[in-house]
C-alpha atoms as a PDB file:
ATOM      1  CA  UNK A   1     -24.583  -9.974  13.610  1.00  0.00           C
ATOM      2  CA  UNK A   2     -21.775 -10.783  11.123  1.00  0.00           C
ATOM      3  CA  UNK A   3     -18.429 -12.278  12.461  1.00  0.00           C
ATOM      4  CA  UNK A   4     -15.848  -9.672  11.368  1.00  0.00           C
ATOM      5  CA  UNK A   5     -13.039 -11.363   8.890  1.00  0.00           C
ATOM      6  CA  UNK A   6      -9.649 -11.908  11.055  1.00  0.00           C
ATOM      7  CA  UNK A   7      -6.445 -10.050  10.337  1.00  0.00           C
ATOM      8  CA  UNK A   8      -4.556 -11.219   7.648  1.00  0.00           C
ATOM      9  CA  UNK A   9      -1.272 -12.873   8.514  1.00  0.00           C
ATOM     10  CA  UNK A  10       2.625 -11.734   6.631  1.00  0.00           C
ATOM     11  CA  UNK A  11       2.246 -15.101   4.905  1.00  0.00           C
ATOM     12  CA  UNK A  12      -0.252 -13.170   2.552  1.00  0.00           C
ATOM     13  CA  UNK A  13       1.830 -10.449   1.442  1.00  0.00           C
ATOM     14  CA  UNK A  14       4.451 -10.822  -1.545  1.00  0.00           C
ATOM     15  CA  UNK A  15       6.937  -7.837  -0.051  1.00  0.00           C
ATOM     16  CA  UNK A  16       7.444  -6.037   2.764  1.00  0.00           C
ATOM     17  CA  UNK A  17       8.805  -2.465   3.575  1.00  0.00           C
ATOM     18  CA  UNK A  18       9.875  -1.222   6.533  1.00  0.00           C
ATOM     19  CA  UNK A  19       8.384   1.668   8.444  1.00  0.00           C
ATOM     20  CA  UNK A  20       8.714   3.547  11.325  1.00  0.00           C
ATOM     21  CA  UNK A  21       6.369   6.180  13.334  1.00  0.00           C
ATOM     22  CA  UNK A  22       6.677   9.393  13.997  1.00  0.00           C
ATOM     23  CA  UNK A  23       6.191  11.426  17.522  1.00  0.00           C
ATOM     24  CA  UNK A  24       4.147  13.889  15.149  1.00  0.00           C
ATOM     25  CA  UNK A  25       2.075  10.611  14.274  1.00  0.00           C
ATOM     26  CA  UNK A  26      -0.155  10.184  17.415  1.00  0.00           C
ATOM     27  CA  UNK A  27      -3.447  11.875  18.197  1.00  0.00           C
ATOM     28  CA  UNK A  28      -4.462  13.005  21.520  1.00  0.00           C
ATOM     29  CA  UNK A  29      -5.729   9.270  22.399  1.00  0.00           C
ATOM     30  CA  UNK A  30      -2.262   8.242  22.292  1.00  0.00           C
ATOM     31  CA  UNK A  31      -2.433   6.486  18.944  1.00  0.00           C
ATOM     32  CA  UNK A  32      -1.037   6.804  15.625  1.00  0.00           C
ATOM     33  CA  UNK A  33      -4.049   8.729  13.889  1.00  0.00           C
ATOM     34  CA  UNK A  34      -6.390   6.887  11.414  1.00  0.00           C
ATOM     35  CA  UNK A  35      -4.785   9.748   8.294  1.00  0.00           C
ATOM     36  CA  UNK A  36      -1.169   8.334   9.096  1.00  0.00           C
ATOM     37  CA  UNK A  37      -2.409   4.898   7.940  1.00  0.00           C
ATOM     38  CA  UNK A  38      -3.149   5.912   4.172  1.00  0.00           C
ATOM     39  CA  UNK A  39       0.057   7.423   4.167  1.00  0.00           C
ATOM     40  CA  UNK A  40       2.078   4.584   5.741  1.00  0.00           C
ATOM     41  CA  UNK A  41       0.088   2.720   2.402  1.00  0.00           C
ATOM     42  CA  UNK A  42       1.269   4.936  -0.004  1.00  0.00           C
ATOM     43  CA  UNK A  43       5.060   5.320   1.237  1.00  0.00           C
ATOM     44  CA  UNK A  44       5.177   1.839   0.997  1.00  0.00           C
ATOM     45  CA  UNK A  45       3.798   1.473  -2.512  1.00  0.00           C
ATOM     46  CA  UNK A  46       5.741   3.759  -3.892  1.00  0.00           C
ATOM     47  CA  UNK A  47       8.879   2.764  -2.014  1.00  0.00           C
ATOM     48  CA  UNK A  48       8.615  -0.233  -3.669  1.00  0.00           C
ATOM     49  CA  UNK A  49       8.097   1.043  -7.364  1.00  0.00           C
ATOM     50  CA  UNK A  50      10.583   3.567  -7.147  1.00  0.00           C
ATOM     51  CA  UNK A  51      13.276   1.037  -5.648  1.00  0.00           C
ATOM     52  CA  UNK A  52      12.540  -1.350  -8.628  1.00  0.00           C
ATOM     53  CA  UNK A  53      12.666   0.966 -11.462  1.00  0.00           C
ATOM     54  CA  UNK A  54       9.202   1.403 -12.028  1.00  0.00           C
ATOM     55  CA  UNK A  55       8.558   5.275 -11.240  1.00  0.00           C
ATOM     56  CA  UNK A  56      10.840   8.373 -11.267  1.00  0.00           C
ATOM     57  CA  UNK A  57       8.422  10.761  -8.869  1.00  0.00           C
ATOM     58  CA  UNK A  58      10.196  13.469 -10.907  1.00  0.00           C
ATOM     59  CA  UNK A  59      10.313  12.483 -14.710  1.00  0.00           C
ATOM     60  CA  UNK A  60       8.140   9.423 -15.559  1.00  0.00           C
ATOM     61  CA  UNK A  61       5.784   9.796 -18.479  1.00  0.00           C
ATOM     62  CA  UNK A  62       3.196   7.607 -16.775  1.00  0.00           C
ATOM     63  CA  UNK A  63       2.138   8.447 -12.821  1.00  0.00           C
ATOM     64  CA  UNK A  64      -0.970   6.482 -10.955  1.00  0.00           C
ATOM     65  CA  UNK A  65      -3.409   8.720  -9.535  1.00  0.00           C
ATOM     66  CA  UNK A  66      -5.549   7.239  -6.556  1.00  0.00           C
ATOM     67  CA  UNK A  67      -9.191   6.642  -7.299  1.00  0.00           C
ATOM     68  CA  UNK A  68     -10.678   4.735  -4.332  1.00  0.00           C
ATOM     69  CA  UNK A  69      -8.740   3.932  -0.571  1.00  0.00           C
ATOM     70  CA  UNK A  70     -10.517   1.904   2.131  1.00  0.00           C
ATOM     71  CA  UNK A  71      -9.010   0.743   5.696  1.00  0.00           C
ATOM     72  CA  UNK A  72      -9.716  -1.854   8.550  1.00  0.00           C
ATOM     73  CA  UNK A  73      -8.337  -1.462  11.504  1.00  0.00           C
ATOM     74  CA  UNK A  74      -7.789  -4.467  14.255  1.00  0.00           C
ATOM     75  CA  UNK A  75      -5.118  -3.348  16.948  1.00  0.00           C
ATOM     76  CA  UNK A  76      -3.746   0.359  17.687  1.00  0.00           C
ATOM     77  CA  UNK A  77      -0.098   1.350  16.556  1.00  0.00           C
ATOM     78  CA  UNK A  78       1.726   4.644  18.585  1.00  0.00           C
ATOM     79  CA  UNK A  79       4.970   6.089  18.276  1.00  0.00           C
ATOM     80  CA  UNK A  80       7.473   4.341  18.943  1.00  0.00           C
ATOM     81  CA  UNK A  81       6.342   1.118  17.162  1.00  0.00           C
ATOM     82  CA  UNK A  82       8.364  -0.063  14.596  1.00  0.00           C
ATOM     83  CA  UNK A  83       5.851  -0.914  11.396  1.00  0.00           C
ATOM     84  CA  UNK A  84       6.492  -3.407   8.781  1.00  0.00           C
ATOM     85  CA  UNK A  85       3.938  -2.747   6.020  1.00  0.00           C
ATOM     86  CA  UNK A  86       3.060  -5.964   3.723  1.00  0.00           C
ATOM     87  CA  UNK A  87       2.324  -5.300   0.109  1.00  0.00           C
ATOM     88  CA  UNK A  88       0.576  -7.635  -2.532  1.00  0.00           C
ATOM     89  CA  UNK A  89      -0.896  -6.526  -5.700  1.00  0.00           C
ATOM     90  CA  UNK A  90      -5.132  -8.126  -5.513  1.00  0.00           C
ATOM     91  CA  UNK A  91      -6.025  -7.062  -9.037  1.00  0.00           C
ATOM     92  CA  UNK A  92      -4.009  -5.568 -12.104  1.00  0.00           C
ATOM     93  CA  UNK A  93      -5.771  -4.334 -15.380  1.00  0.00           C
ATOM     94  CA  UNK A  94      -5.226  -2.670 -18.748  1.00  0.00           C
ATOM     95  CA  UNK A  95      -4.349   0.752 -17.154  1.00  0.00           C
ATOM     96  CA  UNK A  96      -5.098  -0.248 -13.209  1.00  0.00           C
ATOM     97  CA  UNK A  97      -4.131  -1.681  -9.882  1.00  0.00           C
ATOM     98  CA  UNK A  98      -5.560  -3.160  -7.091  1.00  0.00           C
ATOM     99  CA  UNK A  99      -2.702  -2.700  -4.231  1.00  0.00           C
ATOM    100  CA  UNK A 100      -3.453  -4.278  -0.677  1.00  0.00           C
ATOM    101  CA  UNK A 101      -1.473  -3.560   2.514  1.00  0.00           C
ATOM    102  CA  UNK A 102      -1.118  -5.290   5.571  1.00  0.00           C
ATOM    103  CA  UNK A 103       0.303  -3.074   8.164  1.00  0.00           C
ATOM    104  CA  UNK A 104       2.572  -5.194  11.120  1.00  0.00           C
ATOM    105  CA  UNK A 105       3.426  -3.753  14.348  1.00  0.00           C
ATOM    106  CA  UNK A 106       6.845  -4.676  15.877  1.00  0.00           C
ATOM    107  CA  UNK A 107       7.247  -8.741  15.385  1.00  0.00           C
ATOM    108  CA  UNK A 108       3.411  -9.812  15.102  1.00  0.00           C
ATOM    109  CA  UNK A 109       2.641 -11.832  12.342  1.00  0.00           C
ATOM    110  CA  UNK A 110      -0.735 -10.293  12.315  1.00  0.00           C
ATOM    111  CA  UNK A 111      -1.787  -7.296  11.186  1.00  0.00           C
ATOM    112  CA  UNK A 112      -3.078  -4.622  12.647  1.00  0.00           C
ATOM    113  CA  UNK A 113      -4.357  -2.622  10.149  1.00  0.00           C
ATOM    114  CA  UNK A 114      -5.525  -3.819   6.546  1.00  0.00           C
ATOM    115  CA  UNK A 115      -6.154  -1.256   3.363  1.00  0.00           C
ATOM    116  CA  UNK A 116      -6.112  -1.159  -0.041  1.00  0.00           C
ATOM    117  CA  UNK A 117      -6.085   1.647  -2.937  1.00  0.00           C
ATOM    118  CA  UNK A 118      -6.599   1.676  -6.367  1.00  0.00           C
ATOM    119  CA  UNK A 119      -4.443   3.284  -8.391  1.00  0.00           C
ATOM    120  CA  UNK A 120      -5.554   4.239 -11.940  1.00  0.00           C
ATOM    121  CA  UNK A 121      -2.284   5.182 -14.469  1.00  0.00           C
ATOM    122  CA  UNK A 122      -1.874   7.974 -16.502  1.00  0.00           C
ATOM    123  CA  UNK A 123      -0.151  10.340 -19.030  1.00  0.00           C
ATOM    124  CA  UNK A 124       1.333  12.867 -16.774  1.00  0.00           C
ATOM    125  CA  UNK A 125       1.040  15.632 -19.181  1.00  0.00           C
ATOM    126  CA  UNK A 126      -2.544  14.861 -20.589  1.00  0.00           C
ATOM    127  CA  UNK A 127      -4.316  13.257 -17.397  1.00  0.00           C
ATOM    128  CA  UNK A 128      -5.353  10.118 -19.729  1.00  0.00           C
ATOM    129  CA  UNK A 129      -5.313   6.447 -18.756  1.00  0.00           C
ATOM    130  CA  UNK A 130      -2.881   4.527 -20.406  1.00  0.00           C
ATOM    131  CA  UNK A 131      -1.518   1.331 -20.544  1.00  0.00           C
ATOM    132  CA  UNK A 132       0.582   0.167 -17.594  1.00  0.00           C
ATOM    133  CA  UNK A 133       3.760   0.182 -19.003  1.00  0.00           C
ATOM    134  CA  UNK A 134       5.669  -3.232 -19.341  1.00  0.00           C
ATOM    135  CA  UNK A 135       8.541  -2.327 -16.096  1.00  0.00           C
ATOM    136  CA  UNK A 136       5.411  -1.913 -14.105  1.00  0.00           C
ATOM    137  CA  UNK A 137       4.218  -4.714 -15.148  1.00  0.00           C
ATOM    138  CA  UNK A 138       7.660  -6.495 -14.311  1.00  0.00           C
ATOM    139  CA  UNK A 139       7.222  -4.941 -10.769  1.00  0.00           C
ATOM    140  CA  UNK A 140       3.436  -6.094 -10.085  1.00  0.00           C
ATOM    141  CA  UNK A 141       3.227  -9.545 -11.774  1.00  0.00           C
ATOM    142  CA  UNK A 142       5.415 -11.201  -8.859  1.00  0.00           C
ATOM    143  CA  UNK A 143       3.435  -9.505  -6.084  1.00  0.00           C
ATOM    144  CA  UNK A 144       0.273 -10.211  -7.864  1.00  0.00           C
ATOM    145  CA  UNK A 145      -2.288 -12.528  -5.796  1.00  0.00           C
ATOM    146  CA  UNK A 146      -5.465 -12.066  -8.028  1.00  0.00           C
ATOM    147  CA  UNK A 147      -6.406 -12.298 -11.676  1.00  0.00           C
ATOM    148  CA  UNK A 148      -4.308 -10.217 -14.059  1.00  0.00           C
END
């Protein structure tokens, strides 16, 4: 049997968001539900680009569209945890990103959930990839932890 990879710890994210949960967010076991995660992941993505000038939800000509998600989960999280949600940037192409998130209950310092999406950009009126457009660029390059 393989030994499962430990938690990552906040010393390997580049930025940090906070979050908090929501009564509506646990399930009948008393836990925040596994579907809550992915969007704790992409509030906190997008928090982040839309704080730093990189996307206007409502206007930008270039919008990333979500091609793959994954998730590991390590200790539960239930309302009323307070969630700090690490964010680094593992890979970023011509017209992609690799975003990783390390999700933080309370004061730990490890996480207790890990996940990742990959965001592909496009041309919001044709669907296209494009290239990532150079304040995205200015947004990712300091969080970035992996080849450009």
């Amino acid at each position: 049997m393989t030994e499962r990879t430990p938690p990552d710890t906040r010393a390997a994210y580049r930025r940090f968001v906070a979050l908090g949960t929501r009564w509506g967010d646990n399930d009948v076991y008393g836990h925040v539900n596994n579907v809550v995660y992915y969007a704790f992941f992409d509030t906190a993505v997008n928090q982040v680009l839309i704080e730093d000038g990189a996307l206007d939800i409502a206007a930008s000509p270039v919008i990333g569209l979500v091609v793959e998600t994954g998730c590991r989960y390590f200790r539960s999280v239930a309302f009323p945890d307070r969630i700090t949600a690490g964010i680094r940037v593992a890979h970023r192409g011509r017209s992609s990103v690799r975003y990783e998130v390390g999700l933080f209950r309370g004061d730990d310092d490890t996480a207790a959930a890990q996940g990742h999406f990959v965001h592909v950009y496009v041309d919001r009126a044709t669907q296209r990839p494009v290239e990532l457009p150079d304040a995205l660029r200015a947004v990712l390059d300091p969080l970035l932890v992996g080849p450009a």
